[in-house]
PDB file of N, CA and C in Angstrom:
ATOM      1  N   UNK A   1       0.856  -1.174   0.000  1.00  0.00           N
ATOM      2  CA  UNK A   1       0.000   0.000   0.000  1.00  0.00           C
ATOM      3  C   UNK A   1       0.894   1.226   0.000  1.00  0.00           C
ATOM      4  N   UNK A   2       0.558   2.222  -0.742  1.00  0.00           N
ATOM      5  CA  UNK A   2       1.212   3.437  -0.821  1.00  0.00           C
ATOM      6  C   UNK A   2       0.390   4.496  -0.657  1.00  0.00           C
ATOM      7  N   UNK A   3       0.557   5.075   0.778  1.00  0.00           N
ATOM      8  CA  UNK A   3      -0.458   6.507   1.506  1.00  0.00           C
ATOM      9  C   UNK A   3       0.985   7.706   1.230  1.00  0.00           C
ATOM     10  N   UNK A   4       0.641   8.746   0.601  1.00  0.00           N
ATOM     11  CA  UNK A   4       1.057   9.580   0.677  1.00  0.00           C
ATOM     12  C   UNK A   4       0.948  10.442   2.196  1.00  0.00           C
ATOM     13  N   UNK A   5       2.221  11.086   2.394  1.00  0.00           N
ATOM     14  CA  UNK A   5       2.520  12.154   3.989  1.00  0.00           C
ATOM     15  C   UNK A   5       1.623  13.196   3.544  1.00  0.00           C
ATOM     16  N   UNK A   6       0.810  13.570   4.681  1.00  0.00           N
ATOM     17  CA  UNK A   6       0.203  14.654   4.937  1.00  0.00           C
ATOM     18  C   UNK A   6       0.733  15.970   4.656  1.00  0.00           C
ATOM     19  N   UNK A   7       0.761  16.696   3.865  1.00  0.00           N
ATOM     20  CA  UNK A   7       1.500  18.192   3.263  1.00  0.00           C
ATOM     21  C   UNK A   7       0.837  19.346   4.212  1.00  0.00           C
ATOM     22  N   UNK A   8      -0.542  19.467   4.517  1.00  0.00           N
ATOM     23  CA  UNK A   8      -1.065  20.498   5.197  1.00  0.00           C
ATOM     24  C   UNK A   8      -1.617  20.027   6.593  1.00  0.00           C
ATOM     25  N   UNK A   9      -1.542  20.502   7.511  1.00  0.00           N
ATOM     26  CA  UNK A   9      -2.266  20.032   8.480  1.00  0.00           C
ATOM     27  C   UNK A   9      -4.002  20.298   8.505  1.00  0.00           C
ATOM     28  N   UNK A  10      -5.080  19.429   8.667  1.00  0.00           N
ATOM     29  CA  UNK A  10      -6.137  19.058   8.660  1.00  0.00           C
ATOM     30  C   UNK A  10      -6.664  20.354   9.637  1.00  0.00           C
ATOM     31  N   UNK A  11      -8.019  21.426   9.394  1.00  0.00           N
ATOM     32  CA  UNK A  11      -8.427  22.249   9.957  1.00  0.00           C
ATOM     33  C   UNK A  11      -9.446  22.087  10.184  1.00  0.00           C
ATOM     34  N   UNK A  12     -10.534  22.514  10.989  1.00  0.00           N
ATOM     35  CA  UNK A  12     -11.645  22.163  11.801  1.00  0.00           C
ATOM     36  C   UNK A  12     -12.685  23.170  11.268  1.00  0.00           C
ATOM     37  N   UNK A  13     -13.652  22.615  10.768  1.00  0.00           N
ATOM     38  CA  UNK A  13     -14.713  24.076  10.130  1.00  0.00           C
ATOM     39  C   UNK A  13     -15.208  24.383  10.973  1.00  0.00           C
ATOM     40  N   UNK A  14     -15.443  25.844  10.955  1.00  0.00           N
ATOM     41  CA  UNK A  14     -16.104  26.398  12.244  1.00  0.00           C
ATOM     42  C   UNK A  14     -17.732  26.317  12.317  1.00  0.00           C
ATOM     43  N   UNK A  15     -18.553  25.923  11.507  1.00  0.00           N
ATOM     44  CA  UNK A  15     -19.813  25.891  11.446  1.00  0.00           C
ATOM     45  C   UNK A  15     -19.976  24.585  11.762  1.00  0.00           C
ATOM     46  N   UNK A  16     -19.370  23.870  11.073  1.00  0.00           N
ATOM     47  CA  UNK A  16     -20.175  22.095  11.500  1.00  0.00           C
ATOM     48  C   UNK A  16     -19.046  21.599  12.103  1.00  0.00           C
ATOM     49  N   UNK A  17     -17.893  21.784  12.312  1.00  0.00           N
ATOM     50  CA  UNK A  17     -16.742  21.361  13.012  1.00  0.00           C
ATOM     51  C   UNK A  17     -15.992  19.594  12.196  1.00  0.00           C
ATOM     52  N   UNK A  18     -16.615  19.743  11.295  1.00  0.00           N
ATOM     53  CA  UNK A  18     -15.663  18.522  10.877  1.00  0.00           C
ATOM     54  C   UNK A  18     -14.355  18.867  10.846  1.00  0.00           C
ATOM     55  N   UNK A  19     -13.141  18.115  10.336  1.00  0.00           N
ATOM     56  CA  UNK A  19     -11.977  18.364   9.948  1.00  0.00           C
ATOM     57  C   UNK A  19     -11.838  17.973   8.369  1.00  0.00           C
ATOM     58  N   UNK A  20     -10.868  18.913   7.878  1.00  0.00           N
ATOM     59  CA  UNK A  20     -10.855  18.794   6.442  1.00  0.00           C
ATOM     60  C   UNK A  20      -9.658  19.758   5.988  1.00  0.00           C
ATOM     61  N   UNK A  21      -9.262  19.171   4.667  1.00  0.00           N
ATOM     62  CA  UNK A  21      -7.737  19.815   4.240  1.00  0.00           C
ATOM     63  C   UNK A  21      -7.959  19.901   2.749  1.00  0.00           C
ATOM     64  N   UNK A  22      -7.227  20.876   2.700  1.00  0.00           N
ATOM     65  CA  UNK A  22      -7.215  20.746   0.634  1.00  0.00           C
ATOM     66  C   UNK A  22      -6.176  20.009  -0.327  1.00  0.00           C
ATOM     67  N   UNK A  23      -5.734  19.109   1.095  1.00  0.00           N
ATOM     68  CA  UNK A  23      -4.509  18.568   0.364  1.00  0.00           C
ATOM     69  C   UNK A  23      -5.371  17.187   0.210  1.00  0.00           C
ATOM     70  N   UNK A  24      -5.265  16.912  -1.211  1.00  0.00           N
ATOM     71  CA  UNK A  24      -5.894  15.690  -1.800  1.00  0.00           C
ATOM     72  C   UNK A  24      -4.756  14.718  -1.969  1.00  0.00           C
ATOM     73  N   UNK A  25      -3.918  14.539  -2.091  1.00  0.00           N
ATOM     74  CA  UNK A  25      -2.863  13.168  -1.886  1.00  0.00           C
ATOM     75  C   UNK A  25      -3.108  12.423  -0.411  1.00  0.00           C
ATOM     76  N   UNK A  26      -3.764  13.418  -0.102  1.00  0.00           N
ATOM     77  CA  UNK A  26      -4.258  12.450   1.605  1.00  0.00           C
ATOM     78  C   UNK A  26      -4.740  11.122   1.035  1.00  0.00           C
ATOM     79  N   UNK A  27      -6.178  11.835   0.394  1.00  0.00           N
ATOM     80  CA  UNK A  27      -7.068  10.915  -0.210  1.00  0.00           C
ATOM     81  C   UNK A  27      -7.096   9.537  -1.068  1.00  0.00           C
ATOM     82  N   UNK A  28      -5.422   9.577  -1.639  1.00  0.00           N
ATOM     83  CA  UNK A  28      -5.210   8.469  -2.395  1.00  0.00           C
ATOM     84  C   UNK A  28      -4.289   7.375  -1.614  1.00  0.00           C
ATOM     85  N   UNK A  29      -4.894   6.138  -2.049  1.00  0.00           N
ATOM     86  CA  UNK A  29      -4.126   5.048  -1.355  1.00  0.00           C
ATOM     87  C   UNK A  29      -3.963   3.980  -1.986  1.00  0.00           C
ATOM     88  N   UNK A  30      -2.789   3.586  -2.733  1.00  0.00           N
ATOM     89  CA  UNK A  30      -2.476   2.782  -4.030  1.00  0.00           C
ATOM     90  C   UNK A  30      -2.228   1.439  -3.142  1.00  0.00           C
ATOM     91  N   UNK A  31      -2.674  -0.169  -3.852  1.00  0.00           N
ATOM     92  CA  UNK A  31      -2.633  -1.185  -3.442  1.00  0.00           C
ATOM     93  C   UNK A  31      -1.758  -1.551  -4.577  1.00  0.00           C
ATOM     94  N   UNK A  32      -0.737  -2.475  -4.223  1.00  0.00           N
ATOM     95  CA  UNK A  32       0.172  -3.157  -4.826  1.00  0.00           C
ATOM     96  C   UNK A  32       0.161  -4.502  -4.823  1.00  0.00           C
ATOM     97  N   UNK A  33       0.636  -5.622  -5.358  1.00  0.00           N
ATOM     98  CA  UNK A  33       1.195  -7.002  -5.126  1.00  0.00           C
ATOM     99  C   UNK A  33       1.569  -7.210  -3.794  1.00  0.00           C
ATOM    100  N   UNK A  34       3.219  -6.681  -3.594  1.00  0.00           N
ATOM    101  CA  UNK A  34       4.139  -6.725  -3.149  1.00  0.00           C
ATOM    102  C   UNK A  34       4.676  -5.755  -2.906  1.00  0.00           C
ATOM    103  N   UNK A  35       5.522  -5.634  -2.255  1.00  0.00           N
ATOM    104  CA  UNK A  35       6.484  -4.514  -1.741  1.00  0.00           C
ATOM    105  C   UNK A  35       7.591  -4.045  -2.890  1.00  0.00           C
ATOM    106  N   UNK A  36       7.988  -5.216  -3.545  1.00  0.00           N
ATOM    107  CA  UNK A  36       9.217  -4.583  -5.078  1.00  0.00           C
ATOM    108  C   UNK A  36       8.066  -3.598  -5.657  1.00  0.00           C
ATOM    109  N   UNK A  37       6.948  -3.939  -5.897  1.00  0.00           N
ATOM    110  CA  UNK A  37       6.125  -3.290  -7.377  1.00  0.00           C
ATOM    111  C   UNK A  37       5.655  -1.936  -6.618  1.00  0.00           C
ATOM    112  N   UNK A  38       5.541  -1.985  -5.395  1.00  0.00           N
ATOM    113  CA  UNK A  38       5.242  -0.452  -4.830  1.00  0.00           C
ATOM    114  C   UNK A  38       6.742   0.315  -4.996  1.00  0.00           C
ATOM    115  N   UNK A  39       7.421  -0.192  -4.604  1.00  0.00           N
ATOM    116  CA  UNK A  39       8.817   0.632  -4.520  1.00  0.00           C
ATOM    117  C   UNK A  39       9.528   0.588  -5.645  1.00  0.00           C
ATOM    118  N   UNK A  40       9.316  -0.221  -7.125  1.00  0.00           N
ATOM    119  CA  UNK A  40       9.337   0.740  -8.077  1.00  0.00           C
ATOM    120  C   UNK A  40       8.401   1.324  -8.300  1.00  0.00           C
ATOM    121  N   UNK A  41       7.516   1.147  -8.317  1.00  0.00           N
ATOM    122  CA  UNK A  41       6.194   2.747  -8.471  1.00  0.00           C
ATOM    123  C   UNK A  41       6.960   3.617  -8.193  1.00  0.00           C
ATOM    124  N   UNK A  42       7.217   3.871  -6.908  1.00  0.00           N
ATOM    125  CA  UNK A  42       8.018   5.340  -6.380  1.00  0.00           C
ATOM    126  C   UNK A  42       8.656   5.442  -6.801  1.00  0.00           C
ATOM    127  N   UNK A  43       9.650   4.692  -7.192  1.00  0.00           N
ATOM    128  CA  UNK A  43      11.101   5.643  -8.052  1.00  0.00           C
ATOM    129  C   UNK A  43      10.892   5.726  -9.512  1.00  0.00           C
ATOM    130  N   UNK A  44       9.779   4.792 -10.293  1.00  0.00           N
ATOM    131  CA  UNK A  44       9.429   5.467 -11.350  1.00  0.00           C
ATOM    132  C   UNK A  44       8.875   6.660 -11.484  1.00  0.00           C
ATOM    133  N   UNK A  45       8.308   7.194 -10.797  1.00  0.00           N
ATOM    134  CA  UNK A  45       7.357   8.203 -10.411  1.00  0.00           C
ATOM    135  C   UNK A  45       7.692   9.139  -9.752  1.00  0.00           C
ATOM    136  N   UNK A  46       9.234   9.168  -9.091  1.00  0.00           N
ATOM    137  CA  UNK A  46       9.769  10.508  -8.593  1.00  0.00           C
ATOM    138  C   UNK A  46       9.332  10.267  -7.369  1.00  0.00           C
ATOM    139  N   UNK A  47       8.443   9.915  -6.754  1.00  0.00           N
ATOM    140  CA  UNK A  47       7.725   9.833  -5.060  1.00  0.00           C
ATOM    141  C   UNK A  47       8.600   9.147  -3.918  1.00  0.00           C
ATOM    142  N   UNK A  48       9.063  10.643  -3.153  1.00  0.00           N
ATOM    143  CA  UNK A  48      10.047   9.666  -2.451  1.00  0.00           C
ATOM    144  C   UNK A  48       8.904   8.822  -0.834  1.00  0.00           C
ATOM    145  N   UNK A  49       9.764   7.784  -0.688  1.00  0.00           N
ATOM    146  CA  UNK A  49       8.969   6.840   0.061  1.00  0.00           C
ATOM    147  C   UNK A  49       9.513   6.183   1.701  1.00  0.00           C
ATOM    148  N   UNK A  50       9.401   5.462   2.352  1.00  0.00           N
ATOM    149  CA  UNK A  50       9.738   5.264   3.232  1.00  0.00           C
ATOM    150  C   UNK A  50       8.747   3.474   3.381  1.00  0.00           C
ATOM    151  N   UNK A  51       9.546   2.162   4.008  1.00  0.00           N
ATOM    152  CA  UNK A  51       8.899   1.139   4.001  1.00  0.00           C
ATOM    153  C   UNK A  51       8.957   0.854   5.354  1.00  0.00           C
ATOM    154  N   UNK A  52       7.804  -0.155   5.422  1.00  0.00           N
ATOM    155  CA  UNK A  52       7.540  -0.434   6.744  1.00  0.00           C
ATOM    156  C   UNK A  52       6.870  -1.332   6.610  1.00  0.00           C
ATOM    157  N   UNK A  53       7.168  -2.465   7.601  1.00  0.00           N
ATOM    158  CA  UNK A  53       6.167  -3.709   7.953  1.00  0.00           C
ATOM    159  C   UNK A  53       4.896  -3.896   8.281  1.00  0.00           C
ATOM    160  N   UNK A  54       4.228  -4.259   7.974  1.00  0.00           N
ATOM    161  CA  UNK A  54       3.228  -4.074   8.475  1.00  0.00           C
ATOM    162  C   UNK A  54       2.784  -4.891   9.756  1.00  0.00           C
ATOM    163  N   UNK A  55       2.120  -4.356  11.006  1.00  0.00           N
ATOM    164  CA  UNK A  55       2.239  -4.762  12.361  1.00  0.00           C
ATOM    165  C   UNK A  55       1.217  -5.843  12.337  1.00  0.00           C
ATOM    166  N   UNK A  56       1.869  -7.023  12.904  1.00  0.00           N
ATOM    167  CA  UNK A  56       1.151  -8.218  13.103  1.00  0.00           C
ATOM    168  C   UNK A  56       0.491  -8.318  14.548  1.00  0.00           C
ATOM    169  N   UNK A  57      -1.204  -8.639  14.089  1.00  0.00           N
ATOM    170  CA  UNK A  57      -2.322  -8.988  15.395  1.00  0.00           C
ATOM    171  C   UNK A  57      -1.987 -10.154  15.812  1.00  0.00           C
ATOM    172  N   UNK A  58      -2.130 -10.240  17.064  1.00  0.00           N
ATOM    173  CA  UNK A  58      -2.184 -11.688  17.625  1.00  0.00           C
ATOM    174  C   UNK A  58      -3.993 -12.225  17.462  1.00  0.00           C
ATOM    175  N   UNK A  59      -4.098 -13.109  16.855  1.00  0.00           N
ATOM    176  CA  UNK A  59      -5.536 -13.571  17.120  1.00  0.00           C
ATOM    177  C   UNK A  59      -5.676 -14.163  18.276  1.00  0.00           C
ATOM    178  N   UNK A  60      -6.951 -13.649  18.865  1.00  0.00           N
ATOM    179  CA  UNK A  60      -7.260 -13.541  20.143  1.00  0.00           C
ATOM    180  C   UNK A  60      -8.905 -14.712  20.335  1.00  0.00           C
ATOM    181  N   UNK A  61      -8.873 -15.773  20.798  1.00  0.00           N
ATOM    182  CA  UNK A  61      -9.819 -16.597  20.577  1.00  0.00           C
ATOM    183  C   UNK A  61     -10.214 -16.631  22.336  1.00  0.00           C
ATOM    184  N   UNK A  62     -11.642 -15.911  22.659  1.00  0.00           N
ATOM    185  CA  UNK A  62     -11.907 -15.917  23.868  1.00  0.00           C
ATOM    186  C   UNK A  62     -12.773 -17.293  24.569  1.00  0.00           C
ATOM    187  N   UNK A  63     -12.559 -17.969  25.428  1.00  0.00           N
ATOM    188  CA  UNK A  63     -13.195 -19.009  25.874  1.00  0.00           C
ATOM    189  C   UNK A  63     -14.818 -18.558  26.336  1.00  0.00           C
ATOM    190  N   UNK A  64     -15.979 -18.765  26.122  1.00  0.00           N
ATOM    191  CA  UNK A  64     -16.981 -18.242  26.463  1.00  0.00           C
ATOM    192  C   UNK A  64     -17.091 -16.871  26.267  1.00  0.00           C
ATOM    193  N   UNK A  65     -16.530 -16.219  24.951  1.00  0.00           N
ATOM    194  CA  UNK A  65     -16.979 -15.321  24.645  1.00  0.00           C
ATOM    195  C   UNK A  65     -18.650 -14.648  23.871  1.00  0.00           C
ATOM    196  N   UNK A  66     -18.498 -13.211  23.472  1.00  0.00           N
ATOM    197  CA  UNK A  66     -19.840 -13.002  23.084  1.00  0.00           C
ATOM    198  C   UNK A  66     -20.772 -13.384  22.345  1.00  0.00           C
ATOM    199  N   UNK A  67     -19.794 -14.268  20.934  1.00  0.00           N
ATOM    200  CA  UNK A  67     -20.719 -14.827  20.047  1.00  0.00           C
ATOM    201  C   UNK A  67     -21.220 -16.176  20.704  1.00  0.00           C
ATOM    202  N   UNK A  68     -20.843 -16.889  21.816  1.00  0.00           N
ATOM    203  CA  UNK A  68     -20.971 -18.171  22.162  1.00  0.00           C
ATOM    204  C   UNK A  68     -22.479 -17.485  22.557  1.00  0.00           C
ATOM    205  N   UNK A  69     -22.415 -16.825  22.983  1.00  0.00           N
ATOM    206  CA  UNK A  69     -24.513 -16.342  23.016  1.00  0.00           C
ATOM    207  C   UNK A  69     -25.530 -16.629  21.973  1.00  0.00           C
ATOM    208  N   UNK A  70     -24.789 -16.926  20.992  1.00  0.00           N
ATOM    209  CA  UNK A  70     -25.468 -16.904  19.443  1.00  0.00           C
ATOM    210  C   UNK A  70     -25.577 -18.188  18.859  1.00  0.00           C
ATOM    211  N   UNK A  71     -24.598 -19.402  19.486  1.00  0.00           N
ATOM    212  CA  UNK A  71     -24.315 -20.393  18.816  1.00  0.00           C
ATOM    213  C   UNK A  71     -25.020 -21.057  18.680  1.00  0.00           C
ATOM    214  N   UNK A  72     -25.342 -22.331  17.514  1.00  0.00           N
ATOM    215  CA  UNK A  72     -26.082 -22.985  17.098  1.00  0.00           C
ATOM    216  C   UNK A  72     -26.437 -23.698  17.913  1.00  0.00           C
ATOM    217  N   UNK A  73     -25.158 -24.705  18.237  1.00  0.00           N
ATOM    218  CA  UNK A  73     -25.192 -25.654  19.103  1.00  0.00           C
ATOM    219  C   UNK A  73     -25.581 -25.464  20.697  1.00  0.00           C
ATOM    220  N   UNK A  74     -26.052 -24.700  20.809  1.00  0.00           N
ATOM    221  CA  UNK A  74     -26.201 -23.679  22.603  1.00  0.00           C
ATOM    222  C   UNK A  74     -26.885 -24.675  23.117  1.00  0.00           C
ATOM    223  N   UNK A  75     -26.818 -25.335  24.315  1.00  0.00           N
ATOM    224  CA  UNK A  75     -27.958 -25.965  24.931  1.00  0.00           C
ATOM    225  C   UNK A  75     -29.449 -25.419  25.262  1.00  0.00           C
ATOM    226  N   UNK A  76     -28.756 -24.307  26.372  1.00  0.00           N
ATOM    227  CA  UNK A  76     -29.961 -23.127  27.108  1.00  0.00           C
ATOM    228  C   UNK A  76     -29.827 -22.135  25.882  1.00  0.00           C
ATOM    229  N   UNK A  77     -31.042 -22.057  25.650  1.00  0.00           N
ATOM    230  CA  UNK A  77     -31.610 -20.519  24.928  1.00  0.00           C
ATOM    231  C   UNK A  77     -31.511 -19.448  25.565  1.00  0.00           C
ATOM    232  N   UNK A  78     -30.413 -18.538  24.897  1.00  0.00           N
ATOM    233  CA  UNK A  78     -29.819 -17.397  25.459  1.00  0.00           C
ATOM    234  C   UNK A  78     -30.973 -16.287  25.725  1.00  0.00           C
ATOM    235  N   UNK A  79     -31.026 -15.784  27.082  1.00  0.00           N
ATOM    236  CA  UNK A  79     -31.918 -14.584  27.547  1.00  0.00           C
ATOM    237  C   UNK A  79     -31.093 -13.520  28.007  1.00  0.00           C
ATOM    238  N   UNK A  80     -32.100 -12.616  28.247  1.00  0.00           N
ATOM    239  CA  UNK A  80     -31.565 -11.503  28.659  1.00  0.00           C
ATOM    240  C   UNK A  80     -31.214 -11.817  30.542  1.00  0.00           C
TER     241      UNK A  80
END
C-alpha cells in the first residue's frame, strides 16, 4: 500500500466542526502485489517513500466469549 505524507495540516470548520484539508494526496491510497512493485512505483514516479512492515495482530480466541450467546449448538436458549 502506498499513503502519501500529509503536506497540510487538517483544519476544523467552524460551522459544522468537521476536519478537512485541501490537500488531496491524503485521499489516495495505491494497493500493490508486493512490496518490489510499490517501490518501483516510487522511483518510477519521482515519489520519495519510506517502508515499513506491516504490524502483526495476535488472534485472540476468547473461551466463552460473546458470540458463544449466538451459537447454534447452545444448549440453554440465550436470555436476557
Amino acid at each position: 500500500v502506498l499513503d502519501y505524507a500529509p503536506e497540510d495540516a487538517k483544519a476544523i470548520d467552524p460551522l459544522m466542526g468537521w476536519t478537512g484539508s485541501g490537500d488531496m494526496k491524503g485521499q489516495l491510497r495505491l494497493s500493490f502485489p508486493d512490496r518490489e512493485a510499490a517501490v518501483a512505483y516510487a522511483r518510477k514516479h519521482g515519489i520519495p517513500f519510506q517502508v515499513f512492515d506491516p504490524k502483526r495482530r495476535a488472534f485472540v480466541l476468547r473461551q466463552n466469549g460473546y458470540g458463544d450467546n449466538f451459537a447454534s449448538q447452545r444448549r440453554v436458549p440465550w436470555s436476557h
